[in-house]
C-alpha atoms as a PDB file:
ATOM      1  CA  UNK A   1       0.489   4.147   3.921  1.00  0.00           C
ATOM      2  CA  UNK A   2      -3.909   0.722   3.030  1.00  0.00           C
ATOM      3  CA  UNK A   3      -2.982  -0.338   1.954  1.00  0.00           C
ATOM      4  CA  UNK A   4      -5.103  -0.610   2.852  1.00  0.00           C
ATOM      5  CA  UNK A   5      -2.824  -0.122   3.265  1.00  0.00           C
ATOM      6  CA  UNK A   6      -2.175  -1.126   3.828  1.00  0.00           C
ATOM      7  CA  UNK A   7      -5.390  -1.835   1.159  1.00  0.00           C
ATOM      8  CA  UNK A   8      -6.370  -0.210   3.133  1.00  0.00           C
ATOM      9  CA  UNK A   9      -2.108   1.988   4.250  1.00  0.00           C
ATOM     10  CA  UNK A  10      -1.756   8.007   3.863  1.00  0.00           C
ATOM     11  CA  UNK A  11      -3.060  13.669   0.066  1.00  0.00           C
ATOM     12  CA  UNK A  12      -3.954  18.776  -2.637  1.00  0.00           C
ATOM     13  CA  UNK A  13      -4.684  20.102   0.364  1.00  0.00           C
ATOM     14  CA  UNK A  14      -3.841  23.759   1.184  1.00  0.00           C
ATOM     15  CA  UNK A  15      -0.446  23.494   4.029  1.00  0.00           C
ATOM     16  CA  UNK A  16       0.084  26.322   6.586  1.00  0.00           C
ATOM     17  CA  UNK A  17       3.632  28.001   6.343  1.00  0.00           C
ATOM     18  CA  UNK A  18       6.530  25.171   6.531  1.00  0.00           C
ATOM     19  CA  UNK A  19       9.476  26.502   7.506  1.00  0.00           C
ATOM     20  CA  UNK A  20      12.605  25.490   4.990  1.00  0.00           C
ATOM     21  CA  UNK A  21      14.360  22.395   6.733  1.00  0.00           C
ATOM     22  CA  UNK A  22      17.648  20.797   5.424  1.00  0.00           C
ATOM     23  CA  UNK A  23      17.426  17.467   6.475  1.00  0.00           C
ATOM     24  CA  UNK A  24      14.391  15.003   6.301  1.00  0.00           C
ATOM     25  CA  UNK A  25      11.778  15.230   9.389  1.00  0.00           C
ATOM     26  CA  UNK A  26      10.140  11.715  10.634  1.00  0.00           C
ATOM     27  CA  UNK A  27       6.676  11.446  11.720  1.00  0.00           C
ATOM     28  CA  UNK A  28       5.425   8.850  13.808  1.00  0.00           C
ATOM     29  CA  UNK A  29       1.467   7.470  12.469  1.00  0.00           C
ATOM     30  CA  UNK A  30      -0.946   8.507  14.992  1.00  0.00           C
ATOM     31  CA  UNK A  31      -3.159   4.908  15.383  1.00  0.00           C
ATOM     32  CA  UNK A  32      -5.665   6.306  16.617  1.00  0.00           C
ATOM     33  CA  UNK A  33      -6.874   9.376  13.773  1.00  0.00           C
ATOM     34  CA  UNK A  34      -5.179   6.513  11.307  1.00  0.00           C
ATOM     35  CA  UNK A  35      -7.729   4.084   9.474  1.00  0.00           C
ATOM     36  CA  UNK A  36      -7.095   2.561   5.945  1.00  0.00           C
ATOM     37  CA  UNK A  37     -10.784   1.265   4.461  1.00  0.00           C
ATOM     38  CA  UNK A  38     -11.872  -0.425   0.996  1.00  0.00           C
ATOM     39  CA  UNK A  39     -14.944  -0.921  -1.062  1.00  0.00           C
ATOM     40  CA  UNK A  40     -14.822  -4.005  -2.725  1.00  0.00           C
ATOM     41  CA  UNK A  41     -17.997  -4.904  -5.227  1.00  0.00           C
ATOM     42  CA  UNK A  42     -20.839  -7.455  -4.070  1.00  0.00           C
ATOM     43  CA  UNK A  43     -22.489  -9.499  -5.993  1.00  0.00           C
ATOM     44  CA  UNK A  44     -21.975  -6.127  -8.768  1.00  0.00           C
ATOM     45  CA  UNK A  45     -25.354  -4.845  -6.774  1.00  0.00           C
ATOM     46  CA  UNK A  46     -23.333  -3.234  -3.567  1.00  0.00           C
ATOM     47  CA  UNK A  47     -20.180  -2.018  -2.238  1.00  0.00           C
ATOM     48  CA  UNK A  48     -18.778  -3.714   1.153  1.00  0.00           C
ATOM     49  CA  UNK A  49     -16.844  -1.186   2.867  1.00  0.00           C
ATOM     50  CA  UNK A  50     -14.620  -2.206   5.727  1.00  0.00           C
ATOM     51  CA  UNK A  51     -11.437  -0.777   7.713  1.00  0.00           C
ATOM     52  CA  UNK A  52      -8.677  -1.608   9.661  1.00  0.00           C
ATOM     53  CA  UNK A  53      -8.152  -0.976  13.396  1.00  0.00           C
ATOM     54  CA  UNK A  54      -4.819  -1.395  14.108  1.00  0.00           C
ATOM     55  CA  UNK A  55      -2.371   1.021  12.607  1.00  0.00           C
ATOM     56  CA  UNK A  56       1.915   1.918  12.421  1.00  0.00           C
ATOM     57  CA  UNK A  57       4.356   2.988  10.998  1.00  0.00           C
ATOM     58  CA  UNK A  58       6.841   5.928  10.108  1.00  0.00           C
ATOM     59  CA  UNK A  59       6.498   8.863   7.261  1.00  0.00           C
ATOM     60  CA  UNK A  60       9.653  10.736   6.447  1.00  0.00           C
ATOM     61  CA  UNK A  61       9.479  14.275   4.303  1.00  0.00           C
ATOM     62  CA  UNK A  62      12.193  16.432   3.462  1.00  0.00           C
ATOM     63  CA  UNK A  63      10.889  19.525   2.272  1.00  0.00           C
ATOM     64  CA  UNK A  64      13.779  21.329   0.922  1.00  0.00           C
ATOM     65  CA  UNK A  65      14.890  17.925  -1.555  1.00  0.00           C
ATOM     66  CA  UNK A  66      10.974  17.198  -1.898  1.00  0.00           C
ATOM     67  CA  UNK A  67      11.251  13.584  -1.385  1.00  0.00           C
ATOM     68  CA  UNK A  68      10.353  11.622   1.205  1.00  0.00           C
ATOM     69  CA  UNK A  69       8.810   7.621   2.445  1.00  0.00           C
ATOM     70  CA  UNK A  70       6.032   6.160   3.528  1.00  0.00           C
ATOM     71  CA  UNK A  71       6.208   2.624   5.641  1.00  0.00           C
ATOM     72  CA  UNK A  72       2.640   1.056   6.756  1.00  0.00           C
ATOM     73  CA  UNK A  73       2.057  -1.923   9.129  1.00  0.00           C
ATOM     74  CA  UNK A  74      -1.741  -2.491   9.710  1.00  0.00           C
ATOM     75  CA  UNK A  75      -2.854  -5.596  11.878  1.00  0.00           C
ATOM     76  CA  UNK A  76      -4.774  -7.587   9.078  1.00  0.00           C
ATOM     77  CA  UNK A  77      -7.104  -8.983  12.209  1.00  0.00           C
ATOM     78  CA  UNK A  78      -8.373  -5.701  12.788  1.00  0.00           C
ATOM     79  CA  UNK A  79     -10.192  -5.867  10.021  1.00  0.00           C
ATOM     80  CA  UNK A  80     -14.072  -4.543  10.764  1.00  0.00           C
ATOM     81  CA  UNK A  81     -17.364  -4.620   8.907  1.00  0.00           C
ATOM     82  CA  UNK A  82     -19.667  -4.423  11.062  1.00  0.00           C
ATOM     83  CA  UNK A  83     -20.407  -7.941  11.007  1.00  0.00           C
ATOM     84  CA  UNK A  84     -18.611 -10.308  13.024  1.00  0.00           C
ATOM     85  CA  UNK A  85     -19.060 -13.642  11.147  1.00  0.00           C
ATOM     86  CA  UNK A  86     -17.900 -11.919   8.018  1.00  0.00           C
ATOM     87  CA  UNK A  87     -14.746 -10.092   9.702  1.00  0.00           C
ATOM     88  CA  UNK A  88     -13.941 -13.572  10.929  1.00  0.00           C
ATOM     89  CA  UNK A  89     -14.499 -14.988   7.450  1.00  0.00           C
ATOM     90  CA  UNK A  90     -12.019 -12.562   5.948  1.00  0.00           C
ATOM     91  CA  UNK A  91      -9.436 -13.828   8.676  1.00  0.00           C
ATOM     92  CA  UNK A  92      -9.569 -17.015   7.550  1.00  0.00           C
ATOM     93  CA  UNK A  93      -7.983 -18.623   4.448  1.00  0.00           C
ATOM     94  CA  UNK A  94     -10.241 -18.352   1.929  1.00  0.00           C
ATOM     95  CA  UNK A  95      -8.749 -14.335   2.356  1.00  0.00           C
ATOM     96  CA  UNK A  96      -6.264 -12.829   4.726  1.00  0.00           C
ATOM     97  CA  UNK A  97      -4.787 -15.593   6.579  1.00  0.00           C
ATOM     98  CA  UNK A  98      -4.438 -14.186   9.066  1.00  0.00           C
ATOM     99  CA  UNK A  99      -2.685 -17.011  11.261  1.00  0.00           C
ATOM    100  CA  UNK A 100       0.126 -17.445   8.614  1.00  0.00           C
ATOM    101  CA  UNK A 101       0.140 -13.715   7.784  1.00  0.00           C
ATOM    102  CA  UNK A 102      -0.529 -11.275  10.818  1.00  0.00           C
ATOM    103  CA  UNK A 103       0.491  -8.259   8.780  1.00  0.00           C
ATOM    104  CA  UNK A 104      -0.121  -6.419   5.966  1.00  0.00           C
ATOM    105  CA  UNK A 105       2.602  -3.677   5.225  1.00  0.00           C
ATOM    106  CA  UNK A 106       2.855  -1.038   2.348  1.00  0.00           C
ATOM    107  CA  UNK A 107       6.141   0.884   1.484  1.00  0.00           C
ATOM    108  CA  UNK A 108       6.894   3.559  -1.292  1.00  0.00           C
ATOM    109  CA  UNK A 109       8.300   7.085  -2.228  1.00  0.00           C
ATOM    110  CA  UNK A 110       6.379  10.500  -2.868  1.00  0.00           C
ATOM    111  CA  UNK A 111       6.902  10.384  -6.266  1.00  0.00           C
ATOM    112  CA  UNK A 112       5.337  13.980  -7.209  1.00  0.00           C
ATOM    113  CA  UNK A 113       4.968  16.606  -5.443  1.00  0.00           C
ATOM    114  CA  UNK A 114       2.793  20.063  -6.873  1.00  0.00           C
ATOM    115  CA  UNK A 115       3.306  23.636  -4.819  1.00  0.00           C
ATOM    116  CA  UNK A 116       6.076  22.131  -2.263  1.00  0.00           C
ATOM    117  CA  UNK A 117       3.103  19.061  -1.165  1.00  0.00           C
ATOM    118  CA  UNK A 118       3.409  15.491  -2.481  1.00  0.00           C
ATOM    119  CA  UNK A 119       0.862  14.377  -4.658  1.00  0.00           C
ATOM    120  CA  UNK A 120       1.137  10.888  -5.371  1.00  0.00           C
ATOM    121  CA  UNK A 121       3.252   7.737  -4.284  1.00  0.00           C
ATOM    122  CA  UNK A 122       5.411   4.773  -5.762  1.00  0.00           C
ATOM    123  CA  UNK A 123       5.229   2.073  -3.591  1.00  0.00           C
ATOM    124  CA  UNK A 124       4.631  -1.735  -3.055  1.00  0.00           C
ATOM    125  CA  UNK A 125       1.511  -3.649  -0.668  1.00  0.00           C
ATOM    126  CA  UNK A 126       2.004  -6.886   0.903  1.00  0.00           C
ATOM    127  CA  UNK A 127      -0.738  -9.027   1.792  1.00  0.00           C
ATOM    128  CA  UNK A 128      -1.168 -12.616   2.375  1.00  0.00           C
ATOM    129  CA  UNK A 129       3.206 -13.325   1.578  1.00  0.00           C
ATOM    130  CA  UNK A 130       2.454 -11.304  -2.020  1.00  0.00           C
ATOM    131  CA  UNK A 131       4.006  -8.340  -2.846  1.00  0.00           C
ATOM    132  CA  UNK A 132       2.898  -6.213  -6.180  1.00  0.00           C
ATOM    133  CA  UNK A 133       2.853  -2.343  -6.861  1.00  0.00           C
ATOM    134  CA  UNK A 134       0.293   0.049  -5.532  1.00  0.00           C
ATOM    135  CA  UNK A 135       0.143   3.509  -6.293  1.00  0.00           C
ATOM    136  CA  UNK A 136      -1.668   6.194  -4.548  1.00  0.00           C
ATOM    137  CA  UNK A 137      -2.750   9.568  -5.439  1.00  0.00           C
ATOM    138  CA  UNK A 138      -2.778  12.298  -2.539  1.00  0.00           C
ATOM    139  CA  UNK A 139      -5.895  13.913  -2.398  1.00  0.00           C
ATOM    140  CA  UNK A 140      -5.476  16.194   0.350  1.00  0.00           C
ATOM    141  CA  UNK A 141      -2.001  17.059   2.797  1.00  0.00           C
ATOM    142  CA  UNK A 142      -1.505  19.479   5.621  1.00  0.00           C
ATOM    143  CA  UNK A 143       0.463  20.258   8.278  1.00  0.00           C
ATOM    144  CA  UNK A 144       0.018  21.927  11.258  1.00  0.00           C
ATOM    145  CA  UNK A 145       0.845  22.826  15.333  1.00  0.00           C
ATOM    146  CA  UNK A 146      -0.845  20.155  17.058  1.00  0.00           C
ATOM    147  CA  UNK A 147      -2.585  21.545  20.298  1.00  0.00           C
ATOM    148  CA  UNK A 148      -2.391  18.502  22.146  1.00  0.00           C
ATOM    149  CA  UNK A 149       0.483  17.359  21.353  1.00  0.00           C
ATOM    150  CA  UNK A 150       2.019  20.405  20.897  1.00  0.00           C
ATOM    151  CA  UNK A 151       4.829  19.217  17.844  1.00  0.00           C
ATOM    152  CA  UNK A 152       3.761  19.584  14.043  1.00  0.00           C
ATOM    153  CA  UNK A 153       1.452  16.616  12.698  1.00  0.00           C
ATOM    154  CA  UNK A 154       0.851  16.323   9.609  1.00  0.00           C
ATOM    155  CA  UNK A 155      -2.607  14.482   7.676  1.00  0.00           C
ATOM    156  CA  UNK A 156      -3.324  13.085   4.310  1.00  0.00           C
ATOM    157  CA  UNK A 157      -6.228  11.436   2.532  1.00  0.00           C
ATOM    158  CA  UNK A 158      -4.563   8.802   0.126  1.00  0.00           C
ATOM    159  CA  UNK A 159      -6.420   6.801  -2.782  1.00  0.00           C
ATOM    160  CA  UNK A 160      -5.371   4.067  -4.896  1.00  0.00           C
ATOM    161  CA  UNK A 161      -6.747   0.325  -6.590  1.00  0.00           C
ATOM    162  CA  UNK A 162      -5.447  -3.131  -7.302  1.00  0.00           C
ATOM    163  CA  UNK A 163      -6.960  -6.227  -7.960  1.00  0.00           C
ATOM    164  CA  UNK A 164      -7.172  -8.701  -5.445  1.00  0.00           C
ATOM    165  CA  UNK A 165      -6.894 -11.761  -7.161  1.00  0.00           C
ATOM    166  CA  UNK A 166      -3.103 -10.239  -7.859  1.00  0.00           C
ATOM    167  CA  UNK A 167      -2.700 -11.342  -4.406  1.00  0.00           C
ATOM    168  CA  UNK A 168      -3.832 -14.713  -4.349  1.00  0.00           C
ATOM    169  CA  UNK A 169      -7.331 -13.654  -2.889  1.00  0.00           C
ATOM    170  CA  UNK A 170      -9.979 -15.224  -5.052  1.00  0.00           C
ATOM    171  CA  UNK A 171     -12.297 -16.555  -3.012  1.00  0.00           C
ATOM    172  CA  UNK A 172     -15.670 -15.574  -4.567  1.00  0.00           C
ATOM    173  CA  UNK A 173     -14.409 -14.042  -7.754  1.00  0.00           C
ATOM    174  CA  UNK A 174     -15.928 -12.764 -10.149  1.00  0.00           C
ATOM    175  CA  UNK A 175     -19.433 -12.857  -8.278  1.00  0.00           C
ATOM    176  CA  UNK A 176     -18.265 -10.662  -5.483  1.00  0.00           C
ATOM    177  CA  UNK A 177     -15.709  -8.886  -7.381  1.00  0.00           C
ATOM    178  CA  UNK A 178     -12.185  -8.771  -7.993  1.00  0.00           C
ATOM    179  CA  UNK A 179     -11.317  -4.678  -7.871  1.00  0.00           C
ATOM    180  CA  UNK A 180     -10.669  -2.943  -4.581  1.00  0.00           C
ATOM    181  CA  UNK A 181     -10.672   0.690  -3.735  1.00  0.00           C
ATOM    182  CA  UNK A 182      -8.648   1.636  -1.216  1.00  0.00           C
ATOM    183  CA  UNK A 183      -8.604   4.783   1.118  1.00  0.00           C
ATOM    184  CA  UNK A 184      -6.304   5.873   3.661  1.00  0.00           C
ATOM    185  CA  UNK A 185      -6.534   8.610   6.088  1.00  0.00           C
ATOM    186  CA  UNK A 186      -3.892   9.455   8.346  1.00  0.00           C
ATOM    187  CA  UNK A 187      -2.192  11.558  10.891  1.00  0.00           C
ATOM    188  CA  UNK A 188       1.279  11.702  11.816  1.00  0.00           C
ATOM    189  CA  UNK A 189       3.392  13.311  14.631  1.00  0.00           C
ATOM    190  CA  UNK A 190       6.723  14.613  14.514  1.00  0.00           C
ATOM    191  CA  UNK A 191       9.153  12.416  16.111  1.00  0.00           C
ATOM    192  CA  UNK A 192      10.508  14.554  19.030  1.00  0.00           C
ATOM    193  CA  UNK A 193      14.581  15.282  18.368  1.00  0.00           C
ATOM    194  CA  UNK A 194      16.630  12.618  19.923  1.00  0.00           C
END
């Protein structure tokens, strides 16, 4: 997933029962329980945290072959702080760009997975027409029966870091810091069977 996924695009957590499954399942991202966030260091005497809104994408697991994909679009003008003139700072191009580049997408592979759950991800964040590797570690993953929507859904609390200026992004650097922490948390529904 924040990447965000983005920085800011989705794990050990204990997983109830899964059933053994031959072919890959797809799971739709839920936007709503779906928010990638960052720290980013200012002026090395605070953190500024902020997230992203707007959320999609597709993450496909196959249990039996343990492999599986994760594909991330967040909406980089959702960005939020909690402080309007700065979220419409970051839109602008001294960051995202948001004009020239409405998206921000992240794509990789489970790369490791420990007692049948993936642990980490291979996989590559764009951001402003950039693309470099980010890595995440899982830090939690679990799957169960939704009750509302009554198919399996699956969440995940992802981690991972780059450096921002990797992107093109320097605007204020080094004074309000170059390294960004990125969390993702996420929730994803099985796609119903076509």
């Amino acid at each position: 997933m924040k990447i965000f996924a983005g920085w800011g695009i989705v794990l050990p957590m204990m997983m109830l029962a899964w059933p053994a499954e031959a072919a890959p399942v797809s799971y739709a991202i839920e936007p709503v329980h779906t928010h990638p966030s960052f720290e980013v260091p200012h002026l090395h005497i605070s953190l500024w945290r902020g997230q992203f809104l707007k959320t999609g994408g597709t993450v496909v697991l196959d249990r039996e072959a343990m492999a599986g994909s994760v594909d991330v679009t967040i909406e980089a003008a959702s960005i939020e702080f909690g402080n309007q003139k700065l979220n419409e700072h970051v839109c602008s191009k001294d960051f995202f760009d948001v004009a020239r580049f409405p998206a921000i997408t992240y794509k990789g592979s489970f790369d490791r997975f420990q007692d049948g759950i993936p642990v980490s991800v291979k996989g590559q964040l764009t951001m402003v027409g950039i693309t470099r590797p980010v890595d995440l570690t899982i830090n939690s993953f679990k799957c169960i029966q939704h009750p509302m929507f009554k198919r399996e859904a699956c969440g995940a609390d992802a981690r991972g870091s780059f450096k921002r200026s990797e992107f093109g992004i320097s605007y204020g650097v080094p004074s309000h810091g170059d390294d960004v922490t990125v969390r993702i948390q996420v929730e994803a529904v099985r796609e119903a069977a076509p």
